[in-house]
C-alpha atoms as a PDB file:
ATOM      1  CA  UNK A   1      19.755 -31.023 -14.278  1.00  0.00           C
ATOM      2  CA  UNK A   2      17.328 -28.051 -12.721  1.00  0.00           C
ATOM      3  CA  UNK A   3      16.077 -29.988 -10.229  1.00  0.00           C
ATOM      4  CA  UNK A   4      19.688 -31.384  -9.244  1.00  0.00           C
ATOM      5  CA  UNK A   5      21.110 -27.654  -9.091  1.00  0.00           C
ATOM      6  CA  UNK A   6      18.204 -26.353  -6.992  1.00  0.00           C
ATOM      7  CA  UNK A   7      18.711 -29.309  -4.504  1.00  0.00           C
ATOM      8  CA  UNK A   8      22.335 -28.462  -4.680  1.00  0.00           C
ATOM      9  CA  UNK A   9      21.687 -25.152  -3.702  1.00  0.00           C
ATOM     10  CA  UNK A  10      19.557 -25.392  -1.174  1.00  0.00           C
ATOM     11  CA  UNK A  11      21.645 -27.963   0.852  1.00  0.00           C
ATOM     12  CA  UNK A  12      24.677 -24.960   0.442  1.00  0.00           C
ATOM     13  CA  UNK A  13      22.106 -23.238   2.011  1.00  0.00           C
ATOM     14  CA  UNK A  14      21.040 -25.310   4.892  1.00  0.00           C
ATOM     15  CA  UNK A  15      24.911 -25.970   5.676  1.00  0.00           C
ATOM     16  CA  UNK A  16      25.537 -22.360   6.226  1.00  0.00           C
ATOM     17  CA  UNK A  17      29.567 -22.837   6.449  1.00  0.00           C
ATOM     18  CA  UNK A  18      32.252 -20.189   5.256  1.00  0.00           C
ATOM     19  CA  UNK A  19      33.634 -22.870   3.246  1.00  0.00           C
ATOM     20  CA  UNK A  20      30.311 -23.425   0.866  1.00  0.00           C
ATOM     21  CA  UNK A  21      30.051 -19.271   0.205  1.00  0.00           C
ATOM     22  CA  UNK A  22      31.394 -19.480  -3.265  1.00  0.00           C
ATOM     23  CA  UNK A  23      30.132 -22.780  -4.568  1.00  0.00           C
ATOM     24  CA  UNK A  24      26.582 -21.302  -3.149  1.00  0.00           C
ATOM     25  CA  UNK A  25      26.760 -17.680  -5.108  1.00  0.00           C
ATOM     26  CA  UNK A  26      27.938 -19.401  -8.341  1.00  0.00           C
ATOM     27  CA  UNK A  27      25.195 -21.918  -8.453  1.00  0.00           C
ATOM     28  CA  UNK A  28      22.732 -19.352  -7.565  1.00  0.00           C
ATOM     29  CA  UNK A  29      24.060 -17.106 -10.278  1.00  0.00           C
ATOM     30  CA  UNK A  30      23.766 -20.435 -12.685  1.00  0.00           C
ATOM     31  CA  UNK A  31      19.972 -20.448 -11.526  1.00  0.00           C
ATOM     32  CA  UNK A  32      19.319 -17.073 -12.291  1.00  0.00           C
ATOM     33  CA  UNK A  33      20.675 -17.133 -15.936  1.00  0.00           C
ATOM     34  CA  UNK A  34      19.518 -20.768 -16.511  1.00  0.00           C
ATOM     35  CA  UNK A  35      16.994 -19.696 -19.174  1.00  0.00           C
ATOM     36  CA  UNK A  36      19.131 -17.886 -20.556  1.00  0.00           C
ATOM     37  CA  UNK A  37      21.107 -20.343 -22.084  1.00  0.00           C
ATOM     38  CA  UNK A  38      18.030 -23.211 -21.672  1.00  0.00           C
ATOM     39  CA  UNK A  39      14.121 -23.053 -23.012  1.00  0.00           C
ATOM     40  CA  UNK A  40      11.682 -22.513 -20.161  1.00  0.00           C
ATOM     41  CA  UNK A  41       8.960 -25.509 -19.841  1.00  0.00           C
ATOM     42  CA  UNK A  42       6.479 -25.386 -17.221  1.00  0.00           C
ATOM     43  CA  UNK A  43       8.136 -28.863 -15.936  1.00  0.00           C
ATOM     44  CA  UNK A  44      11.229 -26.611 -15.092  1.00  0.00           C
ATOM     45  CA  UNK A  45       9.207 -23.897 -13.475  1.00  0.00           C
ATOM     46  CA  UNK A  46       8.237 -26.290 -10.411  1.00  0.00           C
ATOM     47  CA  UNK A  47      11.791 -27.002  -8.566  1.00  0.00           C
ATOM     48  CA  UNK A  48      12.885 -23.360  -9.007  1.00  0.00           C
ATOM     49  CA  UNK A  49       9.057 -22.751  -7.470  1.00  0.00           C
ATOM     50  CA  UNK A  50       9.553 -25.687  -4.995  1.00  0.00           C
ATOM     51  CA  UNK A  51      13.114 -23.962  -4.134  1.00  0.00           C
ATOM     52  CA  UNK A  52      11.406 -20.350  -3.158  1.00  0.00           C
ATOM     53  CA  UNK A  53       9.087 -21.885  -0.927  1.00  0.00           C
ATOM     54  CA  UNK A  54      11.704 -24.118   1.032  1.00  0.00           C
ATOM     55  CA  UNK A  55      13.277 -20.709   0.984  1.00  0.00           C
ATOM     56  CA  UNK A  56      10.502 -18.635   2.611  1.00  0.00           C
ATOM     57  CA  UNK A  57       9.984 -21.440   5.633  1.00  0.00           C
ATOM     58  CA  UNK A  58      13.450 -21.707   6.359  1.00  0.00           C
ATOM     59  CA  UNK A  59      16.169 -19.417   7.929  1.00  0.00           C
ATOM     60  CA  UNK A  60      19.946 -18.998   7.315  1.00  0.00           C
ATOM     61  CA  UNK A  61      22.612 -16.780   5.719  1.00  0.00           C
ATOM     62  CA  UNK A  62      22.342 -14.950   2.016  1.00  0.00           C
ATOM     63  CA  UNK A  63      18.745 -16.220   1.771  1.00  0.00           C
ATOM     64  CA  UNK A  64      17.564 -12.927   0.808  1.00  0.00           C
ATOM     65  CA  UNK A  65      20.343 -12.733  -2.112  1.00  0.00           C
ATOM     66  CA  UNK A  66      19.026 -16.838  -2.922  1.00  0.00           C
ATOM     67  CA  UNK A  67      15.454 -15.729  -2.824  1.00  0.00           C
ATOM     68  CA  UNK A  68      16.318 -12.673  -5.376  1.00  0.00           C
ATOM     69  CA  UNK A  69      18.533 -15.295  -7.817  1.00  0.00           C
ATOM     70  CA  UNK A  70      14.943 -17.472  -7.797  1.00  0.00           C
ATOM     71  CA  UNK A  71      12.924 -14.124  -9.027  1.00  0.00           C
ATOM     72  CA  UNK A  72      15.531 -13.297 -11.625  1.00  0.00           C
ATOM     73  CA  UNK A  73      15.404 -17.023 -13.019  1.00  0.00           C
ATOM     74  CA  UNK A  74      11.443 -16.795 -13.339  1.00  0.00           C
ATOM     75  CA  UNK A  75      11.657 -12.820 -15.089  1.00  0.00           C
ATOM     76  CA  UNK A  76      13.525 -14.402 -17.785  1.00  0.00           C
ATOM     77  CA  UNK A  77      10.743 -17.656 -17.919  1.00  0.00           C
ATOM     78  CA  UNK A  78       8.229 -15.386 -18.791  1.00  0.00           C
ATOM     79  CA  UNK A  79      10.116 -14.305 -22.114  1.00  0.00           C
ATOM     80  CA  UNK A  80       8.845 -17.925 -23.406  1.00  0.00           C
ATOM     81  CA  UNK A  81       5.062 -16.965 -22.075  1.00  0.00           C
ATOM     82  CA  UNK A  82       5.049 -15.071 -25.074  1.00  0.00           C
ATOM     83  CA  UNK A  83       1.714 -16.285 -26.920  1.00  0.00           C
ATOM     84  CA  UNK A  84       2.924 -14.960 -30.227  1.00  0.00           C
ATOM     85  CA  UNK A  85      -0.396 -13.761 -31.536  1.00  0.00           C
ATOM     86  CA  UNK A  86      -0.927 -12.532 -34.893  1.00  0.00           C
ATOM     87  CA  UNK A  87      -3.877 -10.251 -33.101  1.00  0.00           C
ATOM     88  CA  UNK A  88      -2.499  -6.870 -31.185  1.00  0.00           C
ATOM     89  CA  UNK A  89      -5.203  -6.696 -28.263  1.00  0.00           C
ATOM     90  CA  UNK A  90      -3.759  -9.260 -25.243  1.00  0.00           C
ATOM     91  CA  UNK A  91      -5.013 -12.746 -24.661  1.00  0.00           C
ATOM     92  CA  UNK A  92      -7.528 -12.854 -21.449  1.00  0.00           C
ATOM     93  CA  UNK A  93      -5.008 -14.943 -18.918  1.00  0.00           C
ATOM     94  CA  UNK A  94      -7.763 -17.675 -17.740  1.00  0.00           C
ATOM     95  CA  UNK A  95      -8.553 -21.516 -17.113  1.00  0.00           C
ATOM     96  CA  UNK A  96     -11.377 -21.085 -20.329  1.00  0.00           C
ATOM     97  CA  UNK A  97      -8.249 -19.842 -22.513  1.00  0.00           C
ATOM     98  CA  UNK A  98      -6.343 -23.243 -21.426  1.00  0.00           C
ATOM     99  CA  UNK A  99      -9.756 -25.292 -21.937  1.00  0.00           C
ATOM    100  CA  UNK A 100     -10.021 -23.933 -25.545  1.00  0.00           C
ATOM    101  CA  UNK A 101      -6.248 -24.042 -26.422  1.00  0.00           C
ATOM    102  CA  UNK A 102      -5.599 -26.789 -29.583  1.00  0.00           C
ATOM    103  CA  UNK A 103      -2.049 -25.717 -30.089  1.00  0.00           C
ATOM    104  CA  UNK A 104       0.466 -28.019 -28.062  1.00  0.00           C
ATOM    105  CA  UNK A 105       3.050 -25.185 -27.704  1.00  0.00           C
ATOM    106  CA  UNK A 106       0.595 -22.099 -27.235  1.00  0.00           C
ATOM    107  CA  UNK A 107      -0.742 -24.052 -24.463  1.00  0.00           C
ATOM    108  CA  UNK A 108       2.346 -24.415 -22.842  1.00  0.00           C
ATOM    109  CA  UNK A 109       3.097 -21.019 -22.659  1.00  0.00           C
ATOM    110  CA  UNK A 110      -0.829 -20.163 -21.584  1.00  0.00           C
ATOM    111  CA  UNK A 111       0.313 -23.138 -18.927  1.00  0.00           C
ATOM    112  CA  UNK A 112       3.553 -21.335 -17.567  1.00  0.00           C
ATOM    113  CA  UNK A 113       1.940 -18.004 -17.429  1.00  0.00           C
ATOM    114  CA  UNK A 114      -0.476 -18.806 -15.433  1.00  0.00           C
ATOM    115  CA  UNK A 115       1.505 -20.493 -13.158  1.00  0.00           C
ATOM    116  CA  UNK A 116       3.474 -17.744 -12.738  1.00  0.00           C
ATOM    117  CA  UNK A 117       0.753 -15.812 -11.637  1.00  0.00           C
ATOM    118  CA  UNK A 118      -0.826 -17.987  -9.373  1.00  0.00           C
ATOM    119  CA  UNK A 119       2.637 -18.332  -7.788  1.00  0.00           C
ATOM    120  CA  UNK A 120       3.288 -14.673  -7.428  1.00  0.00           C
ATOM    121  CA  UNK A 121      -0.501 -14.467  -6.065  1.00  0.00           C
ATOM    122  CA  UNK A 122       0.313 -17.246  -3.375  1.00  0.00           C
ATOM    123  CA  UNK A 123       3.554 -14.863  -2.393  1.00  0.00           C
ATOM    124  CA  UNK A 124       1.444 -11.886  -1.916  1.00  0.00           C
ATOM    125  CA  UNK A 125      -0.653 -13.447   0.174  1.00  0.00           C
ATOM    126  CA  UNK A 126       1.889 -14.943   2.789  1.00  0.00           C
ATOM    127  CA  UNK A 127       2.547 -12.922   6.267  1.00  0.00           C
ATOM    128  CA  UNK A 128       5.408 -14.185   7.752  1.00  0.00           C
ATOM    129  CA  UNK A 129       5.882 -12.893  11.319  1.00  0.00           C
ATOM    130  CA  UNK A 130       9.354 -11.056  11.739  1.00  0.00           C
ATOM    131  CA  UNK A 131      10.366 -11.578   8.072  1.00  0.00           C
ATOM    132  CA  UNK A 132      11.784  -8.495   7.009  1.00  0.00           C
ATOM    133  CA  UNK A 133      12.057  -9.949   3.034  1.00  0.00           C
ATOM    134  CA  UNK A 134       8.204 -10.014   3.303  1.00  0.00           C
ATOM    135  CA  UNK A 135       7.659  -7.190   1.325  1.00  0.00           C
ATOM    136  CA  UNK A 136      10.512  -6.905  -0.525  1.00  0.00           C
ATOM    137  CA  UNK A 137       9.158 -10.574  -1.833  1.00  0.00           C
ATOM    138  CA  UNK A 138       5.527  -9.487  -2.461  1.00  0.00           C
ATOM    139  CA  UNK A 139       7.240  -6.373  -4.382  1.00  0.00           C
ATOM    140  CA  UNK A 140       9.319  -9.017  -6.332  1.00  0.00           C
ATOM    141  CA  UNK A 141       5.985 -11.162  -6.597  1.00  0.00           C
ATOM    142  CA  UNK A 142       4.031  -8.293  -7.581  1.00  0.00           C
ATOM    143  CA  UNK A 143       6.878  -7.396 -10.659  1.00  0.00           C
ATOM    144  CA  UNK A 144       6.705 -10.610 -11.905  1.00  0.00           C
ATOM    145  CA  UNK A 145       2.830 -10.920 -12.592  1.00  0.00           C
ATOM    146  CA  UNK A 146       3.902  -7.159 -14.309  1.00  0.00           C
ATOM    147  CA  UNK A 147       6.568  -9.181 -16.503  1.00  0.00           C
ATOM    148  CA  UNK A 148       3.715 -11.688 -17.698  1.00  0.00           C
ATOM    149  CA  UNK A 149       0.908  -8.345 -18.326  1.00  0.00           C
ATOM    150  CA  UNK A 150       3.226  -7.592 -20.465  1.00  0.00           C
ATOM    151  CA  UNK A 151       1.618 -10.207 -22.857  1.00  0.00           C
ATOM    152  CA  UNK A 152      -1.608 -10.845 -21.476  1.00  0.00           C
ATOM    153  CA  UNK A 153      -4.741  -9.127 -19.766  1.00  0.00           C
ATOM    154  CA  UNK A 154      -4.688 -10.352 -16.223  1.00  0.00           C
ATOM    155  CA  UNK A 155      -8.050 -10.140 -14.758  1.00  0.00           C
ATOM    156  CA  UNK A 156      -6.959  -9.851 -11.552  1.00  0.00           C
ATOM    157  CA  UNK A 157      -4.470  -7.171 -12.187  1.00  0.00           C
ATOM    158  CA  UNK A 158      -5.995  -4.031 -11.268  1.00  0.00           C
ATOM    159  CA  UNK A 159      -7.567  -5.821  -7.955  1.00  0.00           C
ATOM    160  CA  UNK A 160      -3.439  -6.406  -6.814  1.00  0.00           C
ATOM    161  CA  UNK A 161      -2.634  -3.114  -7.442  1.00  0.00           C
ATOM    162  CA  UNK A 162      -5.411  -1.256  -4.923  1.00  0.00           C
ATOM    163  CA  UNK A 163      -4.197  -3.829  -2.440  1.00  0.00           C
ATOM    164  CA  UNK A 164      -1.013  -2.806  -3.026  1.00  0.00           C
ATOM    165  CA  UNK A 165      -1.839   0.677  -2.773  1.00  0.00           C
ATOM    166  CA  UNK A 166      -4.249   0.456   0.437  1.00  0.00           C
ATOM    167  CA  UNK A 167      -0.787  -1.231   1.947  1.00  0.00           C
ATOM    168  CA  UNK A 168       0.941   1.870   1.171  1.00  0.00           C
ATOM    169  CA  UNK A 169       4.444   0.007   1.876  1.00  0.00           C
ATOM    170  CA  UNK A 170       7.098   1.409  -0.480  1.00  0.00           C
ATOM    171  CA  UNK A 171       8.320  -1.533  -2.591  1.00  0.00           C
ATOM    172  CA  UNK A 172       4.640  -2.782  -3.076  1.00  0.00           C
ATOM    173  CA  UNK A 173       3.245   0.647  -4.453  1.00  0.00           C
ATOM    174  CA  UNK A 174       6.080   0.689  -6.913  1.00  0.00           C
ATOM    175  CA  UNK A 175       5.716  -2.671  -7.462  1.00  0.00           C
ATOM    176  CA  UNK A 176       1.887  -2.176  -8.465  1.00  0.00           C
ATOM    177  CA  UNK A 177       2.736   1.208 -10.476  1.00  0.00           C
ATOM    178  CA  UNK A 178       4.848  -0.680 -12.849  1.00  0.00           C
ATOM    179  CA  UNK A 179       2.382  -3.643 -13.102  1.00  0.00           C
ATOM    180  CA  UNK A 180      -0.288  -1.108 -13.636  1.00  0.00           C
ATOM    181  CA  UNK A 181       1.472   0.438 -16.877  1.00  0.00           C
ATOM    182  CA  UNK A 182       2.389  -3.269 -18.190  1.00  0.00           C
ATOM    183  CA  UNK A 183      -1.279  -3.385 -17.776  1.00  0.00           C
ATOM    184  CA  UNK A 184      -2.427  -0.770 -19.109  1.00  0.00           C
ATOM    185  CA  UNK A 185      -0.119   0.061 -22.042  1.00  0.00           C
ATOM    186  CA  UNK A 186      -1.519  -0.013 -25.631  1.00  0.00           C
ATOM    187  CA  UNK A 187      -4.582  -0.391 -24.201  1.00  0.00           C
ATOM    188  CA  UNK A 188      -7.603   2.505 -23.448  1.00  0.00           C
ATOM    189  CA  UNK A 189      -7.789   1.605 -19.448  1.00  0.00           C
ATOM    190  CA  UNK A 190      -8.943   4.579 -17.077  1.00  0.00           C
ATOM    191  CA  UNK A 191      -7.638   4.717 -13.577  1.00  0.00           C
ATOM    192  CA  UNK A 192     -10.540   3.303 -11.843  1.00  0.00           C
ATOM    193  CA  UNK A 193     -12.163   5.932  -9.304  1.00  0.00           C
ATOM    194  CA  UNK A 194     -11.125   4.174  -6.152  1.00  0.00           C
ATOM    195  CA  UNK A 195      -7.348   3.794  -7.427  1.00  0.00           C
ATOM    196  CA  UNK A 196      -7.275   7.543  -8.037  1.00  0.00           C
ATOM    197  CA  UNK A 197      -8.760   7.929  -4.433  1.00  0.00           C
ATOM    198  CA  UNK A 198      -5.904   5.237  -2.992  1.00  0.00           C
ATOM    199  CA  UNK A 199      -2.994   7.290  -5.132  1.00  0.00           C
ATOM    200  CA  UNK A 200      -4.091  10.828  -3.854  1.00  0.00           C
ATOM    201  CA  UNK A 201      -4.380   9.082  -0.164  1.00  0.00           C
ATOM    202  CA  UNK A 202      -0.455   8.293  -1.150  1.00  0.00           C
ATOM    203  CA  UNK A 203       0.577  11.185  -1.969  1.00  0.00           C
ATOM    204  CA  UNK A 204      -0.752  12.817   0.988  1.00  0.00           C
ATOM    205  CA  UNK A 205       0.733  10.937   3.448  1.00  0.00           C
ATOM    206  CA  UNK A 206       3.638   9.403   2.094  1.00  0.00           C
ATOM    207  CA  UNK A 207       6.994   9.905   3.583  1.00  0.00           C
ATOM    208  CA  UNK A 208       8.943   9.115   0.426  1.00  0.00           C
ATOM    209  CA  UNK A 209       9.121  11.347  -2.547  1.00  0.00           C
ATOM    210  CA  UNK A 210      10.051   8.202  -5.038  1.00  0.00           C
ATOM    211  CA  UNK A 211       6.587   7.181  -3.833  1.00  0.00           C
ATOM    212  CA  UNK A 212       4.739  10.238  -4.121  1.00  0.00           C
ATOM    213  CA  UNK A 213       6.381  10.936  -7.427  1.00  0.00           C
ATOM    214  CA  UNK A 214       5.388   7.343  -9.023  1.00  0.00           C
ATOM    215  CA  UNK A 215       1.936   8.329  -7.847  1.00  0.00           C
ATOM    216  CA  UNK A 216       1.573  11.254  -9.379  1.00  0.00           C
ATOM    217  CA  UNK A 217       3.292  10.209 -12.980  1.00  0.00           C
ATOM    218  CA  UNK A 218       0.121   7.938 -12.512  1.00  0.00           C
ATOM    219  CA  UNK A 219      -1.965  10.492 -12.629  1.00  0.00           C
ATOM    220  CA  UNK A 220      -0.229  12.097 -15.773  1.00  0.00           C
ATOM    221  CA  UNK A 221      -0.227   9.409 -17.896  1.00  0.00           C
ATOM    222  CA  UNK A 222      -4.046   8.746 -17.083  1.00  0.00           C
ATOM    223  CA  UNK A 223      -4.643  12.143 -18.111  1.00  0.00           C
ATOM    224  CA  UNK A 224      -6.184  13.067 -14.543  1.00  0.00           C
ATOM    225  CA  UNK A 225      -3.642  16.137 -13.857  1.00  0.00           C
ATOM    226  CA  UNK A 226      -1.106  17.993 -16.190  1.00  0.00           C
ATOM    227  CA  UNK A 227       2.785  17.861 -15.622  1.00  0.00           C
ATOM    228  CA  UNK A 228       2.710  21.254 -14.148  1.00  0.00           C
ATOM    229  CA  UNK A 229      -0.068  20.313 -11.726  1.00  0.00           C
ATOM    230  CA  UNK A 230       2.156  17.164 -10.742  1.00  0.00           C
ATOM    231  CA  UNK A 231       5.054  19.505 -10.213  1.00  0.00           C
ATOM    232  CA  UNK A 232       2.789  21.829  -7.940  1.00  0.00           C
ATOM    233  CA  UNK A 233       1.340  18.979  -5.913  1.00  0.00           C
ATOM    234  CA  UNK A 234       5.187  17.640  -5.719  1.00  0.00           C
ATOM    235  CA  UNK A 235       6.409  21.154  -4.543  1.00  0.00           C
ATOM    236  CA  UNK A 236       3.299  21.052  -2.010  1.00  0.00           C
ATOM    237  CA  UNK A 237       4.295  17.387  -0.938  1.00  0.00           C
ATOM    238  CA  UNK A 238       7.755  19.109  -0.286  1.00  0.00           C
ATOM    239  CA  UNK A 239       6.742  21.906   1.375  1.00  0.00           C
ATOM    240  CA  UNK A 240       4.833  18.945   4.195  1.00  0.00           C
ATOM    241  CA  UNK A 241       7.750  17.119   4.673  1.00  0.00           C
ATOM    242  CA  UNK A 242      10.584  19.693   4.779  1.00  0.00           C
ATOM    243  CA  UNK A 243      11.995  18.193   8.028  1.00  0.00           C
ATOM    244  CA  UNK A 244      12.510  14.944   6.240  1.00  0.00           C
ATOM    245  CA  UNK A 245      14.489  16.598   3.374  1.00  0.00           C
END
């Protein structure tokens, strides 16, 4: 039935006619809140994958909104990642975890977690030339492996974020701020010296205060700076970019 309503959608999509509009936007909407009514399986996670990247290589109308439907279907996946362990530090997310697994349905969701990830680390890796979802997609890529930290310790994790950082485009630091507190919350993990030097880089040349703001409440919660330094550096950032405001 998944596989039938991605194929439907996508040849809405390729058709591109006034007439398809609202048959399109409801099935997309019917993606997007399939597992809500349905149990995720990582069997279902590979049309809705195989959809996004027919997506990205093709061109048309509303495949930004399609491409956004596919992200909000695979947030909701990662609800049935959860490895529902009795211990409270997170499960390392790795091919030795899978390897070791004896439980049928823990595997699984060890399975569809880290297929999520290695999906959303295939999107950030794409550069499409004239795209302009490219980074809005990476952002959405970036959130997702955020979603899944949420249960498990991504080694990888802090690597995406200084990449996202050093690209100092607005949805991707955002992006990488939230996955960095999924990442980082319960846990006793210090901002790592270079990240502090790639957020203070931010916040000195950033042109948008949601940006420099995010960086700073960084900061703060790492116990680098107090709130009322963050409020002095955000008057300061002000003060630079007065012509903007």
């Amino acid at each position: 039935m998944l596989s039938a309503l991605c194929k439907e959608i996508y040849q809405l999509f390729l058709a591109g006619t006034k007439g398809t509009n609202r048959e399109l936007w409801d099935k997309a909407y019917d993606l997007s809140n399939y597992f809500v009514k349905n149990h995720a399986t990582l069997e279902l996670l590979e049309p809705i994958i195989g959809l996004e990247y027919k997506l990205i290589a093709a061109k048309g109308p509303y495949k930004r909104f399609l491409e956004e439907r596919v992200f909000q279907a695979l947030y909701v996946s990662v609800l049935y990642c959860d490895p529902e362990s009795s211990k409270k530090e997170r499960i390392v997310l790795d091919h030795a975890l899978i390897e070791r697994s004896t439980d049928v349905q823990r595997r699984q969701r060890y399975l569809m977690a880290l297929k999520l990830v290695s999906f959303s680390k295939e999107v950030l890796q794409l550069t499409i030339p004239r795209d302009t979802f490219n980074n809005k997609r990476k952002g959405l890529a970036m959130d997702l492996i955020g979603r899944v930290a949420a249960y498990y310790d991504i080694p990888e994790a802090i690597e995406l974020c200084m990449a996202a950082f050093q690209s100092n485009k607005l949805t991707l630091v955002l992006a990488a701020a939230d996955l960095f507190e999924n990442y980082s919350r319960g846990r006793d993990i210090s901002l790592p010296p270079k990240m502090v030097e790639l957020l203070d880089s931010i916040i000195r040349k950033t042109k948008d205060r949601s940006v420099a703001v995010t960086a700073l409440n960084l900061e703060v919660e790492a116990g680098l700076i107090s709130e009322f330094e963050a409020l002095s550096r955000i008057d300061d950032w002000k003060e630079r970019n007065r012509d903007r405001l």
